[in-house]
PDB file of N, CA and C in Angstrom:
ATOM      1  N   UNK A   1      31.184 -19.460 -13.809  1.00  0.00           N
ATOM      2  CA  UNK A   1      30.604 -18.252 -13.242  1.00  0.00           C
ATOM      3  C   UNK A   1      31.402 -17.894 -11.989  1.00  0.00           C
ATOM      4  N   UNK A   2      31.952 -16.691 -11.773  1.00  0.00           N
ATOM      5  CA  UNK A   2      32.456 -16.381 -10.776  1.00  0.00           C
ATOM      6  C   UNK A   2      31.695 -15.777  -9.590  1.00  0.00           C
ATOM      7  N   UNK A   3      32.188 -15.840  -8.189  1.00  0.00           N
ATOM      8  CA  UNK A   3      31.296 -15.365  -6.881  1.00  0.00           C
ATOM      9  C   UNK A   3      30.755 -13.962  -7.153  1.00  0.00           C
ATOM     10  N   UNK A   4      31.684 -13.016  -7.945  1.00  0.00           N
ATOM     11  CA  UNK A   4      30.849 -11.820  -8.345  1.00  0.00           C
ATOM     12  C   UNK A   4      29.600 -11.626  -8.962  1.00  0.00           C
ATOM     13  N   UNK A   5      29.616 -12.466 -10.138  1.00  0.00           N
ATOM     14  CA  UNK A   5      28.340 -12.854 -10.925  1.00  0.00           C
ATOM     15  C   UNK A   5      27.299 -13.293  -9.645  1.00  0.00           C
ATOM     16  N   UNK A   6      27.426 -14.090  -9.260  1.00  0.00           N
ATOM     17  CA  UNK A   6      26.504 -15.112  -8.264  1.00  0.00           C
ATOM     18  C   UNK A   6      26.203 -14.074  -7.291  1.00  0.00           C
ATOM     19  N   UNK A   7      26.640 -13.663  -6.420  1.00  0.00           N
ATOM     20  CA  UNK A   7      26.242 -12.124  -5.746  1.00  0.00           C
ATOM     21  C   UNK A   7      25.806 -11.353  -6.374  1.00  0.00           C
ATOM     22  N   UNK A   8      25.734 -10.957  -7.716  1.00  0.00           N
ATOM     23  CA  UNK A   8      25.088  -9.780  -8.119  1.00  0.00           C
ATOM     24  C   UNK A   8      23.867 -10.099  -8.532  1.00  0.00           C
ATOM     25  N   UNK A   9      23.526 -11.547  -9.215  1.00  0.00           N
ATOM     26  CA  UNK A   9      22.342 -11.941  -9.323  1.00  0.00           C
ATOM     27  C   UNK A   9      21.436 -12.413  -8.304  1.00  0.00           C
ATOM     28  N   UNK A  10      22.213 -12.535  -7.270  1.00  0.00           N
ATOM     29  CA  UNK A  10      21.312 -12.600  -5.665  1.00  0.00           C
ATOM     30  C   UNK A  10      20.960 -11.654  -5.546  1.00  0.00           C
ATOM     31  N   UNK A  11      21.558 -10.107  -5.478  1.00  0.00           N
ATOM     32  CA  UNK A  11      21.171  -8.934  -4.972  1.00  0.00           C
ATOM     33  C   UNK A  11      19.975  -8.616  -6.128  1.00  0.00           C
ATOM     34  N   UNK A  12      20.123  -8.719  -7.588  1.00  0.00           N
ATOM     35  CA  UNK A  12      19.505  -8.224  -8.330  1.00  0.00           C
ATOM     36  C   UNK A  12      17.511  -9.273  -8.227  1.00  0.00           C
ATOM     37  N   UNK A  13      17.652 -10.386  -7.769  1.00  0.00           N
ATOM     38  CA  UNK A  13      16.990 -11.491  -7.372  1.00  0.00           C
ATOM     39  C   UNK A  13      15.805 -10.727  -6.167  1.00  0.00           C
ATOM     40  N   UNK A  14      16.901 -10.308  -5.352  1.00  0.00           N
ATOM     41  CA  UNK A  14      16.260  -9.195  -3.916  1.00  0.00           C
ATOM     42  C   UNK A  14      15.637  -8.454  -3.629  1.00  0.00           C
ATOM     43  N   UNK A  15      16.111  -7.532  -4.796  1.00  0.00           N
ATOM     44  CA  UNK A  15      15.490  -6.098  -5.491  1.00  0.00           C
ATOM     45  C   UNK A  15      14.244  -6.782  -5.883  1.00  0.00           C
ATOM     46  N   UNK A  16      13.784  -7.410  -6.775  1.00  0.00           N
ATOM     47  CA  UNK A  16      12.957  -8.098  -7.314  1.00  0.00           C
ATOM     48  C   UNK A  16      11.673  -8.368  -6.326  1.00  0.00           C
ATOM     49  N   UNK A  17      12.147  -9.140  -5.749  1.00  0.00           N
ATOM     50  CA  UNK A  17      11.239  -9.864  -4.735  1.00  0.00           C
ATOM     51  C   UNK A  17      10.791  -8.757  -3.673  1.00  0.00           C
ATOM     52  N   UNK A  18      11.947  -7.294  -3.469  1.00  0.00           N
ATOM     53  CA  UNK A  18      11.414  -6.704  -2.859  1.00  0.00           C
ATOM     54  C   UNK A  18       9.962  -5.428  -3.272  1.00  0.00           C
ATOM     55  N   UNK A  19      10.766  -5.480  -4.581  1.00  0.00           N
ATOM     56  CA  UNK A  19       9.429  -4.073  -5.818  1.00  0.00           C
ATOM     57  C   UNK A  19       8.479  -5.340  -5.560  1.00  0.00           C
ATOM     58  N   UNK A  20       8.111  -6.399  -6.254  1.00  0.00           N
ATOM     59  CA  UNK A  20       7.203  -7.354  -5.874  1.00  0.00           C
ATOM     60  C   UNK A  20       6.257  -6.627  -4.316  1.00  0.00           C
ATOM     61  N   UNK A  21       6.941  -7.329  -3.674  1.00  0.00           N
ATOM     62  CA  UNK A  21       6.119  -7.432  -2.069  1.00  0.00           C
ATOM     63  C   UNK A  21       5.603  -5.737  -1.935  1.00  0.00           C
ATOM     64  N   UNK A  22       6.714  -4.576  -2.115  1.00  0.00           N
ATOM     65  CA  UNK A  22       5.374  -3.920  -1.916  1.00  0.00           C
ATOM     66  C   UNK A  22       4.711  -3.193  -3.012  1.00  0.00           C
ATOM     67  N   UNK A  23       4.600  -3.936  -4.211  1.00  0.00           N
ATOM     68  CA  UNK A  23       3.045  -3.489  -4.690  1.00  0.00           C
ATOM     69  C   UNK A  23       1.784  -4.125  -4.507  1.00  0.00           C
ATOM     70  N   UNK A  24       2.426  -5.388  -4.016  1.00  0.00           N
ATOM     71  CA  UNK A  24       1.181  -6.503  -3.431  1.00  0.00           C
ATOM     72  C   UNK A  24       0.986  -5.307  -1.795  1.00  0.00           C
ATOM     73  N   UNK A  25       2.101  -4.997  -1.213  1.00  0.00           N
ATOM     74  CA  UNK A  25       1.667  -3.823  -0.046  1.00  0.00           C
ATOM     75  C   UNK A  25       0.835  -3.186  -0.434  1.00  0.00           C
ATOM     76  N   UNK A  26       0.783  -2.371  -1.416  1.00  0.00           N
ATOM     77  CA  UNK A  26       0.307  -1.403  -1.806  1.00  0.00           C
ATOM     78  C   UNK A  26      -1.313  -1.592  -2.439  1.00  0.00           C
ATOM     79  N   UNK A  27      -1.192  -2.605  -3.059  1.00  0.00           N
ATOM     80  CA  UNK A  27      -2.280  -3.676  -3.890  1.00  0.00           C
ATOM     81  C   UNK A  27      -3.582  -3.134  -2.373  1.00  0.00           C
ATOM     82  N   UNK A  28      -3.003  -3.844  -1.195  1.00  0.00           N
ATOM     83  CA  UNK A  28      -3.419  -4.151  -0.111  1.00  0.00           C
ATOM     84  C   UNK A  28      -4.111  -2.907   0.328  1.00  0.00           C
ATOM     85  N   UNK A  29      -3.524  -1.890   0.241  1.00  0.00           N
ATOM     86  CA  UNK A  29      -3.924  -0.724   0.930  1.00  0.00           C
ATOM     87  C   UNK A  29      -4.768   0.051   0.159  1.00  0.00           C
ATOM     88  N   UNK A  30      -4.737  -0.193  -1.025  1.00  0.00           N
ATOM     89  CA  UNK A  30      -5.489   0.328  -2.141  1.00  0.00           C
ATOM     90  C   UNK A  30      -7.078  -0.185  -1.997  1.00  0.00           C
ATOM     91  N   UNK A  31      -7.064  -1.165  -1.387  1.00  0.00           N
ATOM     92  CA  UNK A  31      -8.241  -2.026  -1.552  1.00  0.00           C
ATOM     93  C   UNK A  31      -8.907  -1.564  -0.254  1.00  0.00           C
ATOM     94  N   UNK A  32      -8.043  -1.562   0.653  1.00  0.00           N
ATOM     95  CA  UNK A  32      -8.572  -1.151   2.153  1.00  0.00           C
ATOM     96  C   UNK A  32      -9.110   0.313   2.021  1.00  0.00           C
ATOM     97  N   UNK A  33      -8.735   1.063   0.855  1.00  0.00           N
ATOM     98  CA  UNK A  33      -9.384   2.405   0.925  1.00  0.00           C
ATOM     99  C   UNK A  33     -10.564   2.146  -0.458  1.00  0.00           C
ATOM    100  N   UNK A  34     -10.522   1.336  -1.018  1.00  0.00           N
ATOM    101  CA  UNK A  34     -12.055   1.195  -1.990  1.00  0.00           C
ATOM    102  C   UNK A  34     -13.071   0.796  -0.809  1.00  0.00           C
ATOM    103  N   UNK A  35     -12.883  -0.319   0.082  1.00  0.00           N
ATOM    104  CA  UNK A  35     -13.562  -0.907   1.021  1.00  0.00           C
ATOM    105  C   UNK A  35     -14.320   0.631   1.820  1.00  0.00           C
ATOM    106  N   UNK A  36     -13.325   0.897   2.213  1.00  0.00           N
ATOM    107  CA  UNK A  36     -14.116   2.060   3.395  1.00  0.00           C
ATOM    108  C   UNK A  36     -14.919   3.054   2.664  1.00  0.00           C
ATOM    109  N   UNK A  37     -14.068   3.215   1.491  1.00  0.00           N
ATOM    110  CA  UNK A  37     -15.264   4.356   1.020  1.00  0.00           C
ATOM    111  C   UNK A  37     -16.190   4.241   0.601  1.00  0.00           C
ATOM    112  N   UNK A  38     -16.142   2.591  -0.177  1.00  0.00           N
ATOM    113  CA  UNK A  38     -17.750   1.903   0.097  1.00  0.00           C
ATOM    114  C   UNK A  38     -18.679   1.498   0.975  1.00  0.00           C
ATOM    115  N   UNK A  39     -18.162   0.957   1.793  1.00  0.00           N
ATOM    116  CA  UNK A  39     -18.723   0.149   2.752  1.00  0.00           C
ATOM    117  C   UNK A  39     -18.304   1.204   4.354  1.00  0.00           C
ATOM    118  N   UNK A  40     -17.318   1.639   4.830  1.00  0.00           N
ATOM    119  CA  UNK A  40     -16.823   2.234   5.911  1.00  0.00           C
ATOM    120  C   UNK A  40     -15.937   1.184   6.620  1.00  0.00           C
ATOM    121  N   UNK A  41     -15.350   1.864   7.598  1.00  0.00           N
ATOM    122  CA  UNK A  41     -14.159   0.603   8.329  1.00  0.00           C
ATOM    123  C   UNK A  41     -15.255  -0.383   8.671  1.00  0.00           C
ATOM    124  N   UNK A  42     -16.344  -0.720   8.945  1.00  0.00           N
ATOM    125  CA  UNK A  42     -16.904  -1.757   9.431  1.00  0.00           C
ATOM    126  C   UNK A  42     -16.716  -2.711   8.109  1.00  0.00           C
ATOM    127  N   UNK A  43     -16.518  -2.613   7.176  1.00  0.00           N
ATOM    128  CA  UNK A  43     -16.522  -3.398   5.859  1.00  0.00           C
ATOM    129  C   UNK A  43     -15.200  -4.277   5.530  1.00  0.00           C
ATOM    130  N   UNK A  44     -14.489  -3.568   6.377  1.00  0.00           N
ATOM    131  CA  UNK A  44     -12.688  -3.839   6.040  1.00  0.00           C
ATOM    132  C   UNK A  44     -12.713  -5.140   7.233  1.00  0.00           C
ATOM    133  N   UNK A  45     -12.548  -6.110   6.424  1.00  0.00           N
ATOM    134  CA  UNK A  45     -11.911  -7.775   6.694  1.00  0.00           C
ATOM    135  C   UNK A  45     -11.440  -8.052   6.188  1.00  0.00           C
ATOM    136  N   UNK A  46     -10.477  -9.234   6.595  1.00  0.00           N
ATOM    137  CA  UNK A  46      -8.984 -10.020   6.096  1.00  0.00           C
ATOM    138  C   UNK A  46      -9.805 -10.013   4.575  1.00  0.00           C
ATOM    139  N   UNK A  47     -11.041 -11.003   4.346  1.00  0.00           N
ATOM    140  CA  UNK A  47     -11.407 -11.575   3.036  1.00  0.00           C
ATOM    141  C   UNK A  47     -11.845 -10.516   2.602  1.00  0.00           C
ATOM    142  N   UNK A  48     -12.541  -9.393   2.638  1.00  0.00           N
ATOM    143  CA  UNK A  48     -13.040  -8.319   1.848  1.00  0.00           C
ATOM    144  C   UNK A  48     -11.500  -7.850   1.244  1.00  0.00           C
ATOM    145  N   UNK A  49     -10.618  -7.666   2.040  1.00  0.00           N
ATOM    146  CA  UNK A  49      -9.269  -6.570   1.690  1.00  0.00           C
ATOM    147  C   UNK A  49      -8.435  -7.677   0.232  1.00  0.00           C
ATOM    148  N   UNK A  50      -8.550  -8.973   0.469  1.00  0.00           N
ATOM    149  CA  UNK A  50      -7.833  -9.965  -0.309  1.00  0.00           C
ATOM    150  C   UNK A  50      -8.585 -10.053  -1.128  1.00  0.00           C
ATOM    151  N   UNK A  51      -9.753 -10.132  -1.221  1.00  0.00           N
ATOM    152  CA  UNK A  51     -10.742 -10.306  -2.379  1.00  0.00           C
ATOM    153  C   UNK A  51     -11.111  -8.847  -3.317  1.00  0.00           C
ATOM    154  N   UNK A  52     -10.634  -7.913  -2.785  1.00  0.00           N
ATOM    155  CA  UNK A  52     -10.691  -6.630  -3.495  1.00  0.00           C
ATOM    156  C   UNK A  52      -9.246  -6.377  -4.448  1.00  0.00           C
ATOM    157  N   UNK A  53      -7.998  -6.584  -3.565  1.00  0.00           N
ATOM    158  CA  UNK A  53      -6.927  -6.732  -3.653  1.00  0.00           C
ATOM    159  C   UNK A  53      -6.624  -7.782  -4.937  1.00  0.00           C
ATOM    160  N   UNK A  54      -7.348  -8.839  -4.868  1.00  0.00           N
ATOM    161  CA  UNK A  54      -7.250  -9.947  -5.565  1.00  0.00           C
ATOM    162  C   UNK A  54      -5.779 -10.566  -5.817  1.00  0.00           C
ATOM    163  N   UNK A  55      -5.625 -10.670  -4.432  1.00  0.00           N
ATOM    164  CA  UNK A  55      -4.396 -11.471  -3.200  1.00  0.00           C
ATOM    165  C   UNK A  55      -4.909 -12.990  -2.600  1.00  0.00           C
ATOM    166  N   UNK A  56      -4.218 -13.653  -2.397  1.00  0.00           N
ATOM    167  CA  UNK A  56      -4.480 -14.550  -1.432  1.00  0.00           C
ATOM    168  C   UNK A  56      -4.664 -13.795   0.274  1.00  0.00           C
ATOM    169  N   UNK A  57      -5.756 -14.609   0.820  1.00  0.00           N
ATOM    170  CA  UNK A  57      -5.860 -13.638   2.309  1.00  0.00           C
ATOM    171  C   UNK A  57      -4.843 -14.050   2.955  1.00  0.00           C
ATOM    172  N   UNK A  58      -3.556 -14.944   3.079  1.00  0.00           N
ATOM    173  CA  UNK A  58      -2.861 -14.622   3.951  1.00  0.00           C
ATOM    174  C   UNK A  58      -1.740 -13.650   3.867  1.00  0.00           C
ATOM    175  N   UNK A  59      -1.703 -13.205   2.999  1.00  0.00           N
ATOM    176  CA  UNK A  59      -1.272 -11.941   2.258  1.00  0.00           C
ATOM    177  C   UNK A  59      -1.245 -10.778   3.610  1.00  0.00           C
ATOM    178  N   UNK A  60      -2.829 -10.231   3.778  1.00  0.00           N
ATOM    179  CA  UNK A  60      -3.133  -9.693   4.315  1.00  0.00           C
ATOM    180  C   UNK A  60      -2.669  -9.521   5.640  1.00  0.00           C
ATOM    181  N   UNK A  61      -2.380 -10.735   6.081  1.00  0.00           N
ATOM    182  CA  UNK A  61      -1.836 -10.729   7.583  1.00  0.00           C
ATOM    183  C   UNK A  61      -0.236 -11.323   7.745  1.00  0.00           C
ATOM    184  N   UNK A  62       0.017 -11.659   6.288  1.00  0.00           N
ATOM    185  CA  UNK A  62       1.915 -11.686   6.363  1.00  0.00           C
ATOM    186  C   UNK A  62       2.477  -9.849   6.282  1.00  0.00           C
ATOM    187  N   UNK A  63       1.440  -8.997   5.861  1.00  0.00           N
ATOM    188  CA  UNK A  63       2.129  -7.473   5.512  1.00  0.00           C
ATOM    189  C   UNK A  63       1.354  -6.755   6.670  1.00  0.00           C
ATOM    190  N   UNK A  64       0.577  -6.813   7.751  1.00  0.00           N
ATOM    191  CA  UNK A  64      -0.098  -5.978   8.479  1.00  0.00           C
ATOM    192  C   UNK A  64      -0.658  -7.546   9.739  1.00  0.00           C
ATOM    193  N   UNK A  65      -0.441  -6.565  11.052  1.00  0.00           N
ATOM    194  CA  UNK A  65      -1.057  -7.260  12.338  1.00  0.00           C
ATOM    195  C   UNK A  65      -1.942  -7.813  12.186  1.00  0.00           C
ATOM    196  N   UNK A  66      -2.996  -6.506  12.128  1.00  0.00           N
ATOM    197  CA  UNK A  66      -4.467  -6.555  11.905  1.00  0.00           C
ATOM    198  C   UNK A  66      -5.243  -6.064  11.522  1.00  0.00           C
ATOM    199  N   UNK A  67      -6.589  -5.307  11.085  1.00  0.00           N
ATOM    200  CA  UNK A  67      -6.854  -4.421  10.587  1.00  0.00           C
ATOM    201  C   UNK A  67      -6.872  -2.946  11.498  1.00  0.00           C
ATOM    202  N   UNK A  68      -6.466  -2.762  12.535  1.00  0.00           N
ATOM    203  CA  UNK A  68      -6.133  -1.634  12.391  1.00  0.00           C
ATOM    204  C   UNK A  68      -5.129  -1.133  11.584  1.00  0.00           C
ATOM    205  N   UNK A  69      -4.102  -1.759  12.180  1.00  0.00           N
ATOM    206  CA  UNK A  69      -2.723  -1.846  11.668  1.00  0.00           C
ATOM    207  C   UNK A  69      -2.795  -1.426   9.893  1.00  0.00           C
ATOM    208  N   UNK A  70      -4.123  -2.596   9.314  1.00  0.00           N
ATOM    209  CA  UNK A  70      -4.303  -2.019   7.863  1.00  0.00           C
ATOM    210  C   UNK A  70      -4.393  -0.672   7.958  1.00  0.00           C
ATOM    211  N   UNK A  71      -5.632  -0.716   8.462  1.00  0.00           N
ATOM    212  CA  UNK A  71      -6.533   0.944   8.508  1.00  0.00           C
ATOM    213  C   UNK A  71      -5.805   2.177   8.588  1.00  0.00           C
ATOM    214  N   UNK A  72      -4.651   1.880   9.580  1.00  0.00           N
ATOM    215  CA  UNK A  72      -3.855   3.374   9.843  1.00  0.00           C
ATOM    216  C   UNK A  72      -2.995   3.492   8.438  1.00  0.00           C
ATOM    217  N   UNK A  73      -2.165   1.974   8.149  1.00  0.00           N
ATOM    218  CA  UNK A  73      -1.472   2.363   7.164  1.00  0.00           C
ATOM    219  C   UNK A  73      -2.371   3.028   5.688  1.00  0.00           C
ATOM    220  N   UNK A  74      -3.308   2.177   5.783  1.00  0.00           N
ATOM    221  CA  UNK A  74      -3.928   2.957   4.367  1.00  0.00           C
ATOM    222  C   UNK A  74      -4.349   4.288   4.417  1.00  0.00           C
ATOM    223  N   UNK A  75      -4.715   4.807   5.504  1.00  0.00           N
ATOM    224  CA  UNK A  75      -4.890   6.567   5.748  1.00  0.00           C
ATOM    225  C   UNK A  75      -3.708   7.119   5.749  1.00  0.00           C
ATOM    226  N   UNK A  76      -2.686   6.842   5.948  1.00  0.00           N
ATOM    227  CA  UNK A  76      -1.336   7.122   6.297  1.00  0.00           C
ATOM    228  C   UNK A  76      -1.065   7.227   4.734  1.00  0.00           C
ATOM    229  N   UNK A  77      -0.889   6.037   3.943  1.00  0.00           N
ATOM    230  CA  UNK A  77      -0.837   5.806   1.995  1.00  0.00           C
ATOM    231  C   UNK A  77      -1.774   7.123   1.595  1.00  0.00           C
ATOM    232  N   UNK A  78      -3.082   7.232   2.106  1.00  0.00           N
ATOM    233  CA  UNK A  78      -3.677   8.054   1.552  1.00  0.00           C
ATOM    234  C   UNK A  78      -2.983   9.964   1.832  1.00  0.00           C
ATOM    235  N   UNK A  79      -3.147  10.087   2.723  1.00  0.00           N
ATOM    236  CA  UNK A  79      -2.939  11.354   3.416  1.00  0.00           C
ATOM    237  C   UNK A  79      -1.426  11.649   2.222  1.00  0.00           C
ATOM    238  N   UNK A  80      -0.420  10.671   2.028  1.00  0.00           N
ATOM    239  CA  UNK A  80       0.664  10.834   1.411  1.00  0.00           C
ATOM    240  C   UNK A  80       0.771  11.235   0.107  1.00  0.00           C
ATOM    241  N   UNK A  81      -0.321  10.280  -0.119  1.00  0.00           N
ATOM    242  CA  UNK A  81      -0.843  10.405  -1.703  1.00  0.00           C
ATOM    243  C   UNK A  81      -1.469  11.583  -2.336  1.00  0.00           C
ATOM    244  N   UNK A  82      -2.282  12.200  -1.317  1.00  0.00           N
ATOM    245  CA  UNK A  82      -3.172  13.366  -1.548  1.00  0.00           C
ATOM    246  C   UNK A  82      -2.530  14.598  -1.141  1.00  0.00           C
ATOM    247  N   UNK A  83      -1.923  14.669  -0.084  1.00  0.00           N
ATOM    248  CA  UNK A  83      -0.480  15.971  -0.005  1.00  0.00           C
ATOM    249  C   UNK A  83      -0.388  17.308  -0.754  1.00  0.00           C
ATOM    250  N   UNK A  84       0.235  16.424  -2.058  1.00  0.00           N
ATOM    251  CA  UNK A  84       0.380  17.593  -2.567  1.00  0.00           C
ATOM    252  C   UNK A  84      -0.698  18.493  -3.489  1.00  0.00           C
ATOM    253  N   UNK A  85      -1.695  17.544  -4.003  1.00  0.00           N
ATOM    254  CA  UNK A  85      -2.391  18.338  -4.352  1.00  0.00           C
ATOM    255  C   UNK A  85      -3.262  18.932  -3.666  1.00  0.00           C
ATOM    256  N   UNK A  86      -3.333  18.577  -1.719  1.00  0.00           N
ATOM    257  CA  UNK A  86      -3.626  19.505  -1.260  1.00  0.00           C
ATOM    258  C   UNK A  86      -3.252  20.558  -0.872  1.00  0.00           C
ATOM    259  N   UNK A  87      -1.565  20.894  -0.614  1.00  0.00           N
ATOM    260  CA  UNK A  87      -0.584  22.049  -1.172  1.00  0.00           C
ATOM    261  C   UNK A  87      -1.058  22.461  -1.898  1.00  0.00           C
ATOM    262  N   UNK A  88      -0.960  22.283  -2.997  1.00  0.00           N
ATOM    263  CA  UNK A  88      -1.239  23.048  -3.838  1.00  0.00           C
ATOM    264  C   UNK A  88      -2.619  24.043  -4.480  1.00  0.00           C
ATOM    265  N   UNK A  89      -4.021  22.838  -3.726  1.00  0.00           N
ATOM    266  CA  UNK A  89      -5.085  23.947  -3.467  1.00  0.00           C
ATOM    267  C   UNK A  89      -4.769  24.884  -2.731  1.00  0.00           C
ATOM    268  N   UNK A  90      -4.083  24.663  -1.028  1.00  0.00           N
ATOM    269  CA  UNK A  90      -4.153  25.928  -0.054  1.00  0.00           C
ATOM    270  C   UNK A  90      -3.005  26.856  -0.973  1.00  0.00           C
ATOM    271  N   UNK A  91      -2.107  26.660  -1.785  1.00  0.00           N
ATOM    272  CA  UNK A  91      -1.276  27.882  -1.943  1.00  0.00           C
ATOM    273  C   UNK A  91      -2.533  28.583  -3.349  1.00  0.00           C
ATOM    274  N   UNK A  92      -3.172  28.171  -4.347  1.00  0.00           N
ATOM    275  CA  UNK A  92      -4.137  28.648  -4.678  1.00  0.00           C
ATOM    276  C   UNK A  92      -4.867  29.649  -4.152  1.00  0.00           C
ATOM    277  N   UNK A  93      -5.769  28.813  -3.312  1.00  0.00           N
ATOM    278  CA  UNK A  93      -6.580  29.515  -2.056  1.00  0.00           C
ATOM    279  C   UNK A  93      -5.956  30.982  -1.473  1.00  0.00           C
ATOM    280  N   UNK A  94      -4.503  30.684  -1.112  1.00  0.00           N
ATOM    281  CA  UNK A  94      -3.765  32.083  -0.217  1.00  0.00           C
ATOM    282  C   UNK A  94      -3.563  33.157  -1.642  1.00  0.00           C
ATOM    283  N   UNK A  95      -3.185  32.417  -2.605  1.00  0.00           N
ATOM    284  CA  UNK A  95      -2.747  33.753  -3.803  1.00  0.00           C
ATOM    285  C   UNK A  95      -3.973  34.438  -3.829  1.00  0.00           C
ATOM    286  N   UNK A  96      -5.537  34.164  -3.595  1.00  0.00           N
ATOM    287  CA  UNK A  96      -6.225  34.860  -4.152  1.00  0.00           C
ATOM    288  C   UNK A  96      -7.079  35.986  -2.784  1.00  0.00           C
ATOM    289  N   UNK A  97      -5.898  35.678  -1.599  1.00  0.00           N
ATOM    290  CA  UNK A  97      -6.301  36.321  -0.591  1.00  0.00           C
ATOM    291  C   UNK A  97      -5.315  37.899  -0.277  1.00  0.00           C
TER     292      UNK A  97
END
């Protein structure tokens, strides 16, 4: 096997491990927004977010400080997520004005 091979399967190894980590990110933030809209931010803990997530809890605090840190990012995931189809109501909304 030559050093090219061996480098490309490191990088390709990388990639890997990196799509991995953030859908377990994502896993994370997903859960932090079932939590609140059930329960409200008072509901959102390390073990509620991992146990929704169905992560190990140190999960939770190898990808985020703390739960704010969760909290903003998952409104932040959300707000991103929801965007465009809120574009796309207000340009609705204006055509019929």
């Amino acid at each position: 096997m030559n050093d090219t091979s061996v480098a490309q399967k490191r990088k390709t190894a990388s990639r890997g491990r990196r799509a991995k980590g953030e859908q377990t990110r994502l896993k994370i933030l997903e859960a932090v927004l079932a939590i609140v809209a059930r329960e409200g931010t008072r509901g959102v803990t390390h073990r509620a977010v991992a146990a929704q997530a169905g992560v190990q809890l140190s999960l939770t605090t190898y990808y985020f400080d703390d739960i704010d840190a969760m909290l903003r990012e998952a409104f932040r995931h959300f707000s991103q997520r929801t965007r465009p189809d809120a574009e796309l109501l207000w340009s609705q909304i204006f055509s019929y004005l």
